[in-house]
N, C-alpha and C. Protein backbone atom coordinates (compact mmCIF):
# COMPACT_ATOMS: atom_id res chain seq x y z
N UNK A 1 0.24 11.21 0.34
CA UNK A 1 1.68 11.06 0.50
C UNK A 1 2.19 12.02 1.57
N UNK A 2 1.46 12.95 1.76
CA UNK A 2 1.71 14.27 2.75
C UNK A 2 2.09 13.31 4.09
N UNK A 3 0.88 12.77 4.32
CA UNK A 3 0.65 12.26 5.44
C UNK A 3 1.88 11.46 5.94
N UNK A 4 2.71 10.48 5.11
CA UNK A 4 4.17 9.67 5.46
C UNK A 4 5.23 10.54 4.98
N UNK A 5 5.20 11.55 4.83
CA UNK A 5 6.56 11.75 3.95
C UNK A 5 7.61 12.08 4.81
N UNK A 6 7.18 11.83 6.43
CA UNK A 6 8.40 11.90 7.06
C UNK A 6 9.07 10.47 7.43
N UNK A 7 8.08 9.62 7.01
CA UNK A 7 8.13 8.30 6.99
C UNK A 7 9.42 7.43 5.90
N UNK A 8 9.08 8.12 4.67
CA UNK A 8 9.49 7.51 3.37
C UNK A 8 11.22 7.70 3.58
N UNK A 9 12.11 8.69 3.66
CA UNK A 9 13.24 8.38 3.45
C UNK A 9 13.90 7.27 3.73
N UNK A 10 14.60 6.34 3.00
CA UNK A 10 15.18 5.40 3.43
C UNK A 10 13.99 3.92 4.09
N UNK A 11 12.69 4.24 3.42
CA UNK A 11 11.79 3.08 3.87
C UNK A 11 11.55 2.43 2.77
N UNK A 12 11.64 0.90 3.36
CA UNK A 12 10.40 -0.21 2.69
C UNK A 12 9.64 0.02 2.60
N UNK A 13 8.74 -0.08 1.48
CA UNK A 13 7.43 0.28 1.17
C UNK A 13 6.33 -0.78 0.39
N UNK A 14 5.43 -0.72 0.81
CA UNK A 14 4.36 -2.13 0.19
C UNK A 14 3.52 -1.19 -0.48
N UNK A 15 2.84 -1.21 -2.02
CA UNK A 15 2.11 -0.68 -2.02
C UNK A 15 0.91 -2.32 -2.63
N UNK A 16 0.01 -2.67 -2.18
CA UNK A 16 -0.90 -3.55 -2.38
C UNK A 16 -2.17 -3.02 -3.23
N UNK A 17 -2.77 -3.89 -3.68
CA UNK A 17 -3.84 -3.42 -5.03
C UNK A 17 -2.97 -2.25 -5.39
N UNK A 18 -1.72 -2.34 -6.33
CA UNK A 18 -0.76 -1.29 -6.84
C UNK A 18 -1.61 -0.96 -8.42
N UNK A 19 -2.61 -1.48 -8.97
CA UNK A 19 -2.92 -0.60 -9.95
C UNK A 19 -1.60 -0.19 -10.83
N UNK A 20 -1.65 0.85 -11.52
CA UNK A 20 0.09 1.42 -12.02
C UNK A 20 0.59 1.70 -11.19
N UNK A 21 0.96 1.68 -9.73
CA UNK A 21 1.98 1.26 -9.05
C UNK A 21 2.15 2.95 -8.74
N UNK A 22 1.13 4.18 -8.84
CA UNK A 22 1.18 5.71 -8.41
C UNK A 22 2.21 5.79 -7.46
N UNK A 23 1.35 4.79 -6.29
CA UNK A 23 1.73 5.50 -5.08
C UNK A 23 3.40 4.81 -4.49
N UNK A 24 3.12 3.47 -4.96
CA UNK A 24 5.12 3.34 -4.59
C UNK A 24 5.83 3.93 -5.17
N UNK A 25 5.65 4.04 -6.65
CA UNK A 25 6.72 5.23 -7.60
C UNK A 25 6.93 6.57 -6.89
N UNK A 26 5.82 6.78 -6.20
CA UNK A 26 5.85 7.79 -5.73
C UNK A 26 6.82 7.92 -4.58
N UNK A 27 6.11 6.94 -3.88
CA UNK A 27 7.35 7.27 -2.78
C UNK A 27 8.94 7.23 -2.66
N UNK A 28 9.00 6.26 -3.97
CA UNK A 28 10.76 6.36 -4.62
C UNK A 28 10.89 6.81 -4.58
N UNK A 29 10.38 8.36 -5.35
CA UNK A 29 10.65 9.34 -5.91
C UNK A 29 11.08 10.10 -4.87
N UNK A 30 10.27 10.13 -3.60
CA UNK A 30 10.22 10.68 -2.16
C UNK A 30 11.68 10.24 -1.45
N UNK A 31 12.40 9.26 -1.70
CA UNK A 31 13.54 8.35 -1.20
C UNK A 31 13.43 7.25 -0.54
N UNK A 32 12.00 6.58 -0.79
CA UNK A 32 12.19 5.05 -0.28
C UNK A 32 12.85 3.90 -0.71
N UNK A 33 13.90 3.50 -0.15
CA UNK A 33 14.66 2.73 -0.20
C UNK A 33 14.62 1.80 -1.22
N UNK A 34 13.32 0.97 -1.34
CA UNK A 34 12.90 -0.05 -2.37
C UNK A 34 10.91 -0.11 -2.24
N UNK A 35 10.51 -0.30 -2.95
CA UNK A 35 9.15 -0.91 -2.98
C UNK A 35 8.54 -1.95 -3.72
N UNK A 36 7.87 -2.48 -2.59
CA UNK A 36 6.93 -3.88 -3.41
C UNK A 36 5.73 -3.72 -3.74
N UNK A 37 5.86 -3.73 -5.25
CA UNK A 37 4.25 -3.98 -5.51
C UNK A 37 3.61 -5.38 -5.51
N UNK A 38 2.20 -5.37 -5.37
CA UNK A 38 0.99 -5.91 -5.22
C UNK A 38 -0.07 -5.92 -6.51
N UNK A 39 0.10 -6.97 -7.33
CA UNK A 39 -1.52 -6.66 -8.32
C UNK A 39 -1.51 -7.91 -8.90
N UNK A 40 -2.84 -8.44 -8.86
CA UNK A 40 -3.23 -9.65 -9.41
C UNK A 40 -3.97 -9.11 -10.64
N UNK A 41 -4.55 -8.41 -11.01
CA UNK A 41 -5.39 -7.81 -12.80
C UNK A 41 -4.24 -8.17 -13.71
N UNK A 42 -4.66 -8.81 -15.11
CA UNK A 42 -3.24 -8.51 -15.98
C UNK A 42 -3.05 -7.59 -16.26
N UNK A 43 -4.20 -6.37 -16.48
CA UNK A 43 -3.90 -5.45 -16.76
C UNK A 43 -3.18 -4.50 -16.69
N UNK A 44 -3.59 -4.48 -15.44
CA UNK A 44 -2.81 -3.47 -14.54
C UNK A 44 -1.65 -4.23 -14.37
N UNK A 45 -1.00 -5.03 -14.09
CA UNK A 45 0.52 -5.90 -14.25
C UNK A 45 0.82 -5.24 -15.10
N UNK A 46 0.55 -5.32 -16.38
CA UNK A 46 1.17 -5.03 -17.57
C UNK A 46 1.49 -3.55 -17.61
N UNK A 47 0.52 -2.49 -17.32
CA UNK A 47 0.99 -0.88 -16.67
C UNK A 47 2.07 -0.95 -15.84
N UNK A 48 2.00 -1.66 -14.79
CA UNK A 48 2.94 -1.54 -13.87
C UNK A 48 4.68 -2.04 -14.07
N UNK A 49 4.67 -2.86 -14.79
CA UNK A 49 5.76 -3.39 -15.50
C UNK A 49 6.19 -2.59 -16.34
N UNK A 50 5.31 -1.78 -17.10
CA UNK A 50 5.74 -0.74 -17.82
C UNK A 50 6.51 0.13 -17.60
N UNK A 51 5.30 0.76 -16.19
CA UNK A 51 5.83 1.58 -16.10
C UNK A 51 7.06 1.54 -15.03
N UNK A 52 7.33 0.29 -14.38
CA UNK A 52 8.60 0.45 -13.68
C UNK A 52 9.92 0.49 -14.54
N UNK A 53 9.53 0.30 -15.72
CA UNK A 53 10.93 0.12 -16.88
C UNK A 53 10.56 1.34 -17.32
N UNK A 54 9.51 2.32 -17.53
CA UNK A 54 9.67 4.12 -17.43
C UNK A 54 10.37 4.77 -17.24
N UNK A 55 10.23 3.94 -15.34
CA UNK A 55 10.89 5.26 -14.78
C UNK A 55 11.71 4.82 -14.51
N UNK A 56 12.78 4.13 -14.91
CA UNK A 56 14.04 3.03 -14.56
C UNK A 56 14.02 2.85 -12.80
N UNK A 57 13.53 2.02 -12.66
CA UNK A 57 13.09 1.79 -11.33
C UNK A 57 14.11 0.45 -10.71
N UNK A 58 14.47 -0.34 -12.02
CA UNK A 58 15.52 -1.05 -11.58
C UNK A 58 15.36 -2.04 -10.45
N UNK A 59 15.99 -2.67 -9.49
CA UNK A 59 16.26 -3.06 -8.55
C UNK A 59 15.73 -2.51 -6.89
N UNK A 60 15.45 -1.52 -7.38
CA UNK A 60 14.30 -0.86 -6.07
C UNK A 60 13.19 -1.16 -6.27
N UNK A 61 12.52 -1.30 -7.20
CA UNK A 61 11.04 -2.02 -7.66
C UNK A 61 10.98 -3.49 -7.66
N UNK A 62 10.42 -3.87 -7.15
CA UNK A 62 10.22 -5.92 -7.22
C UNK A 62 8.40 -6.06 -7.08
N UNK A 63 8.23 -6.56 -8.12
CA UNK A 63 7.01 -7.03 -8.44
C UNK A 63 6.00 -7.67 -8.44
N UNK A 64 5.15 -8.02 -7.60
CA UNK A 64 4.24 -9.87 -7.55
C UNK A 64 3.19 -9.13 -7.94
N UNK A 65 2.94 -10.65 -9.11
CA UNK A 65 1.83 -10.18 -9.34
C UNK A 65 0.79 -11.66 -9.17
N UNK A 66 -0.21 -11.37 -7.54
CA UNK A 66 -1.21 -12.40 -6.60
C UNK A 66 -1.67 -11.34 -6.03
N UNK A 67 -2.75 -12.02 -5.42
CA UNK A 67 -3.91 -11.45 -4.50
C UNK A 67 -3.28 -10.94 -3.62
N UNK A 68 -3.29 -9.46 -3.31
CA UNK A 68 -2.75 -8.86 -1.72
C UNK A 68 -3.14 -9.34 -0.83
N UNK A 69 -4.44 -9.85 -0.32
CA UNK A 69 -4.53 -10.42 0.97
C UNK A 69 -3.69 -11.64 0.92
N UNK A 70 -3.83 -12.63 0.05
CA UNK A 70 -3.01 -13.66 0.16
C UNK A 70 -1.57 -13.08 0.76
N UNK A 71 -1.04 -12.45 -0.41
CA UNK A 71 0.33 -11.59 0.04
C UNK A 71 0.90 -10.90 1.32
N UNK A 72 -0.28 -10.37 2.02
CA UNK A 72 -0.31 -9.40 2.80
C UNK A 72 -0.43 -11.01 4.40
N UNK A 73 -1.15 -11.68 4.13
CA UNK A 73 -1.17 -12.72 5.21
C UNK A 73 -0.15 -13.50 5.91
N UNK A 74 0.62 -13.62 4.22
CA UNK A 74 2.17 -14.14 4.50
C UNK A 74 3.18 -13.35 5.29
N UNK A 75 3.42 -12.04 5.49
CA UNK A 75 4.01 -11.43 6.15
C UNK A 75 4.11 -11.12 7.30
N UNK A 76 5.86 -11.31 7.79
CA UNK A 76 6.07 -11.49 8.99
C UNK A 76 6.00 -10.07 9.78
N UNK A 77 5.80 -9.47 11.23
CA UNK A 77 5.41 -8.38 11.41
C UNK A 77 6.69 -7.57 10.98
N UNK A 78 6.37 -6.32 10.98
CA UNK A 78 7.04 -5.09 10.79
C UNK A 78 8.17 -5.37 9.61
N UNK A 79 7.98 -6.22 8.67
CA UNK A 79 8.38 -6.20 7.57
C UNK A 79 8.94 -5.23 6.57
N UNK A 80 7.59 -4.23 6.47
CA UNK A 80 7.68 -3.06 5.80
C UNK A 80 7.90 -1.77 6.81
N UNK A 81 8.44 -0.42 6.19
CA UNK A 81 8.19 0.83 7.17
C UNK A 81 6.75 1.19 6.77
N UNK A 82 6.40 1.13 5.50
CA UNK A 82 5.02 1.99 4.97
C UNK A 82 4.23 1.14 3.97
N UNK A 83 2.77 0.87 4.07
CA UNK A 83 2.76 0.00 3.19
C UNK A 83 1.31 1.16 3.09
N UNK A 84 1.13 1.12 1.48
CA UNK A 84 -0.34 1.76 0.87
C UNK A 84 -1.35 0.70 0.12
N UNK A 85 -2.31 1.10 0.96
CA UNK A 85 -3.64 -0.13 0.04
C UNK A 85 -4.82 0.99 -0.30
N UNK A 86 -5.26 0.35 -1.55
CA UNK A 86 -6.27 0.98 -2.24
C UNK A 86 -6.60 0.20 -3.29
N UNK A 87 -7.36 -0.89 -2.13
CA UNK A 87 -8.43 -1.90 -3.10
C UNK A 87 -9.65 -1.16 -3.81
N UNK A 88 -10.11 -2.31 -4.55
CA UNK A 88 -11.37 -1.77 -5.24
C UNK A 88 -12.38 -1.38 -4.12
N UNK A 89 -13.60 -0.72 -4.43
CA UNK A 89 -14.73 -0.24 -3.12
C UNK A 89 -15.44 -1.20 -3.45
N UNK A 90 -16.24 -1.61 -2.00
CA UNK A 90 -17.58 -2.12 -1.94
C UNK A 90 -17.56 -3.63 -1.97
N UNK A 91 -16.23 -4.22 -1.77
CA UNK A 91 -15.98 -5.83 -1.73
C UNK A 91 -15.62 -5.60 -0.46
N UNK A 92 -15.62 -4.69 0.42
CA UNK A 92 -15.08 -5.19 2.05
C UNK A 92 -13.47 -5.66 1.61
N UNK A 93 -12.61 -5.29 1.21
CA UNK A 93 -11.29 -5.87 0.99
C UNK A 93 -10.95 -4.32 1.95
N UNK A 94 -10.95 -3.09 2.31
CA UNK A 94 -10.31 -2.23 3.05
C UNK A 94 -10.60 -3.03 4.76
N UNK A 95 -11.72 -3.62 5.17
CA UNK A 95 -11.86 -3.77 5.97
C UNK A 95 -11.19 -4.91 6.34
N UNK A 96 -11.30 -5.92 5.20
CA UNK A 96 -10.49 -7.25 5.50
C UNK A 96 -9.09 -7.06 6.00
N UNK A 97 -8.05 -6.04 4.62
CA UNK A 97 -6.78 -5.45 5.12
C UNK A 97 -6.74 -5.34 6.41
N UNK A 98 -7.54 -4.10 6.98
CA UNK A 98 -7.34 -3.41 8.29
C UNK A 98 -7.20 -4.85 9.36
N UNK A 99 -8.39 -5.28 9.34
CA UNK A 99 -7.78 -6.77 10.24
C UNK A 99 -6.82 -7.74 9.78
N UNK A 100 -6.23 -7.71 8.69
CA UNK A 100 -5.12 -8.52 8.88
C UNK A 100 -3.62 -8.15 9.58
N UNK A 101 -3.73 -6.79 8.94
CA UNK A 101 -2.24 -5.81 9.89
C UNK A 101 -3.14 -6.02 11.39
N UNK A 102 -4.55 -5.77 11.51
CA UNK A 102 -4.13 -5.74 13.50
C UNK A 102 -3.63 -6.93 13.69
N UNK A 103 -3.81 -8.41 13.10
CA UNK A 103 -3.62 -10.06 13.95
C UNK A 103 -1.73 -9.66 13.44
N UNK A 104 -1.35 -8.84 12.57
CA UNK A 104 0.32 -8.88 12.28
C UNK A 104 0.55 -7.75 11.56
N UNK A 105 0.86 -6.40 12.43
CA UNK A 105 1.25 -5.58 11.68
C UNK A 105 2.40 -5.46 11.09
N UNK A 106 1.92 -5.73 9.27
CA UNK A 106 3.43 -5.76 8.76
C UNK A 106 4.07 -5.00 8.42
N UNK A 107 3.59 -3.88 8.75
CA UNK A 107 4.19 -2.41 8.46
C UNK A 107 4.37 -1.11 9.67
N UNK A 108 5.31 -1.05 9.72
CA UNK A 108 5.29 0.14 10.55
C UNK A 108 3.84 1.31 10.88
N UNK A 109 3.61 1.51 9.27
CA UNK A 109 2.84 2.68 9.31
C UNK A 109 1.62 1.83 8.10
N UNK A 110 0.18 2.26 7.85
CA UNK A 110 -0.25 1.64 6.96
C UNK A 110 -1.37 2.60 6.13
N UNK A 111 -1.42 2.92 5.25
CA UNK A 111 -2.56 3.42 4.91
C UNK A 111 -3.75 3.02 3.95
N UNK A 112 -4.85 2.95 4.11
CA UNK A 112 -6.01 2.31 3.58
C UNK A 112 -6.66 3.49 2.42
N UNK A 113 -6.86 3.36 1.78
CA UNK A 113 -7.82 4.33 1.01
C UNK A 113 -8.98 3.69 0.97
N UNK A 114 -10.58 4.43 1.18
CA UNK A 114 -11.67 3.98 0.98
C UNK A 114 -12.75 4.91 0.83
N UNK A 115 -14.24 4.00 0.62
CA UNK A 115 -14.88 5.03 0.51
C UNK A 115 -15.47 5.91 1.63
N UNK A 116 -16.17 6.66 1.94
CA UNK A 116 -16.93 7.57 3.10
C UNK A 116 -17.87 5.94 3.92
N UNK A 117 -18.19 6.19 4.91
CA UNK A 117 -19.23 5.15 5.26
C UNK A 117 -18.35 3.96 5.74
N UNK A 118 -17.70 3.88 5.65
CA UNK A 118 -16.40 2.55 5.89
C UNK A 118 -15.52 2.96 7.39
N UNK A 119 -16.21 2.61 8.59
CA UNK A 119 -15.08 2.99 10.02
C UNK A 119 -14.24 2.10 10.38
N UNK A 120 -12.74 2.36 10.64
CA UNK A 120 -11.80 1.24 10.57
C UNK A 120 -10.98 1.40 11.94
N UNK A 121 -11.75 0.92 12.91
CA UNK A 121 -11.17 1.17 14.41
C UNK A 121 -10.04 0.94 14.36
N UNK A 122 -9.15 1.72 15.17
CA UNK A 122 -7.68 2.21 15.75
C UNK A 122 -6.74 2.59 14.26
N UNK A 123 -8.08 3.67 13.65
CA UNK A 123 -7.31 4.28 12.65
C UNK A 123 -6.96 5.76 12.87
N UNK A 124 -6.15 6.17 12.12
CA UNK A 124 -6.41 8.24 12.00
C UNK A 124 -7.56 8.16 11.30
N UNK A 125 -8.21 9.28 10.62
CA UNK A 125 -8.96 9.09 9.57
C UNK A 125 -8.90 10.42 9.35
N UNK A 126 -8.75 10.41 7.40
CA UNK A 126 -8.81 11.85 7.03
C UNK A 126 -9.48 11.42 5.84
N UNK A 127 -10.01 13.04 5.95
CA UNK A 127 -11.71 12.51 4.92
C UNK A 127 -11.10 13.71 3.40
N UNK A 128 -11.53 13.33 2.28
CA UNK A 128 -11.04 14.10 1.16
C UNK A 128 -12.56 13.77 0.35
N UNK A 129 -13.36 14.46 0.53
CA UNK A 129 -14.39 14.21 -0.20
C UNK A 129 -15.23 13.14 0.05
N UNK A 130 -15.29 12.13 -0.84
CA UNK A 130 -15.76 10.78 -0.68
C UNK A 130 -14.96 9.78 -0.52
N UNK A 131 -13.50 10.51 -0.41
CA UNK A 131 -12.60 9.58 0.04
C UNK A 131 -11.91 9.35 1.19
N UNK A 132 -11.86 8.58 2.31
CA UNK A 132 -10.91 8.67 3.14
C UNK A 132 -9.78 7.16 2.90
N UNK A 133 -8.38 8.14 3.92
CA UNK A 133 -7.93 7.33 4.31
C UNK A 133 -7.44 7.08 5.80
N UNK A 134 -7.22 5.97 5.53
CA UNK A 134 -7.37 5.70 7.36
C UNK A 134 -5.84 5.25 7.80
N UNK A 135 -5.59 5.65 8.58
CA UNK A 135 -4.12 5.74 8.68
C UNK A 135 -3.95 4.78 10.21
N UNK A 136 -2.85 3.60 10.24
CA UNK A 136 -2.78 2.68 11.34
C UNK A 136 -1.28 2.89 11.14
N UNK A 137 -1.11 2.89 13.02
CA UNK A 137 0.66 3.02 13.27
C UNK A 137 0.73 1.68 14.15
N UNK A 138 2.05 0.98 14.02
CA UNK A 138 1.99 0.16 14.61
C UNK A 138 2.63 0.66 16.48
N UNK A 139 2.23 -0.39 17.49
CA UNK A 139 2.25 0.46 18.57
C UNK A 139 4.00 0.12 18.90
């Protein structure tokens, strides 16, 4: 979150494979304007629904719950200011992402989470262990 937080005030935000939805709550919290989550698991739907009625998230939170790439394909460019992905590892879905924002970047700013071993040309890249993320600005 370090990495956008000069980003977040007053931004749209995508967070895709939202899981419980960490990292958009998060950035609310930060002052983004509104965020869309992303999650096809019921499971995780059902956390995330939760927890957007938690944290009274209201009308700044809007919900789908389908496949992010599907989701992410539909979008027209620069849609979002910040959008966060952090698919599952080892299905190639970080790499798929990364080429769908280059054919339409729908976000201003984008960040990928993945594992080590994974290079995602015309990214930043910051490494946290076995984790990086790879950071794409749109030009």
């Amino acid at each position: 979150m370090s990495i956008v937080h000069e980003d977040l005030p007053g931004a749209r935000v995508l967070d895709l494979f939202a899981g419980s939805g960490a990292l958009g709550f998060e950035a609310l919290s930060r002052g983004a304007a509104s965020a869309d989550f992303v999650e096809t698991s019921t499971r995780s739907f059902a956390a995330l629904v939760e927890n957007a009625r938690a944290l009274d998230a209201g009308d700044r939170a809007v919900l789908h719950r389908m496949d992010a790439l599907k989701f992410a394909g539909k979008l027209a460019p620069l849609e979002f200011d910040v959008a966060f992905v952090d698919p599952p590892y080892r299905l190639g879905l970080a790499e798929r992402m990364a080429d769908l924002w280059r054919q339409t970047p729908f976000a201003r700013v984008m960040g990928i989470e993945h594992e080590r071993g994974i290079d995602l040309p015309g990214a930043e890249r910051r490494e946290y262990g076995d984790t990086v993320v790879s950071l794409f600005r749109a030009p």
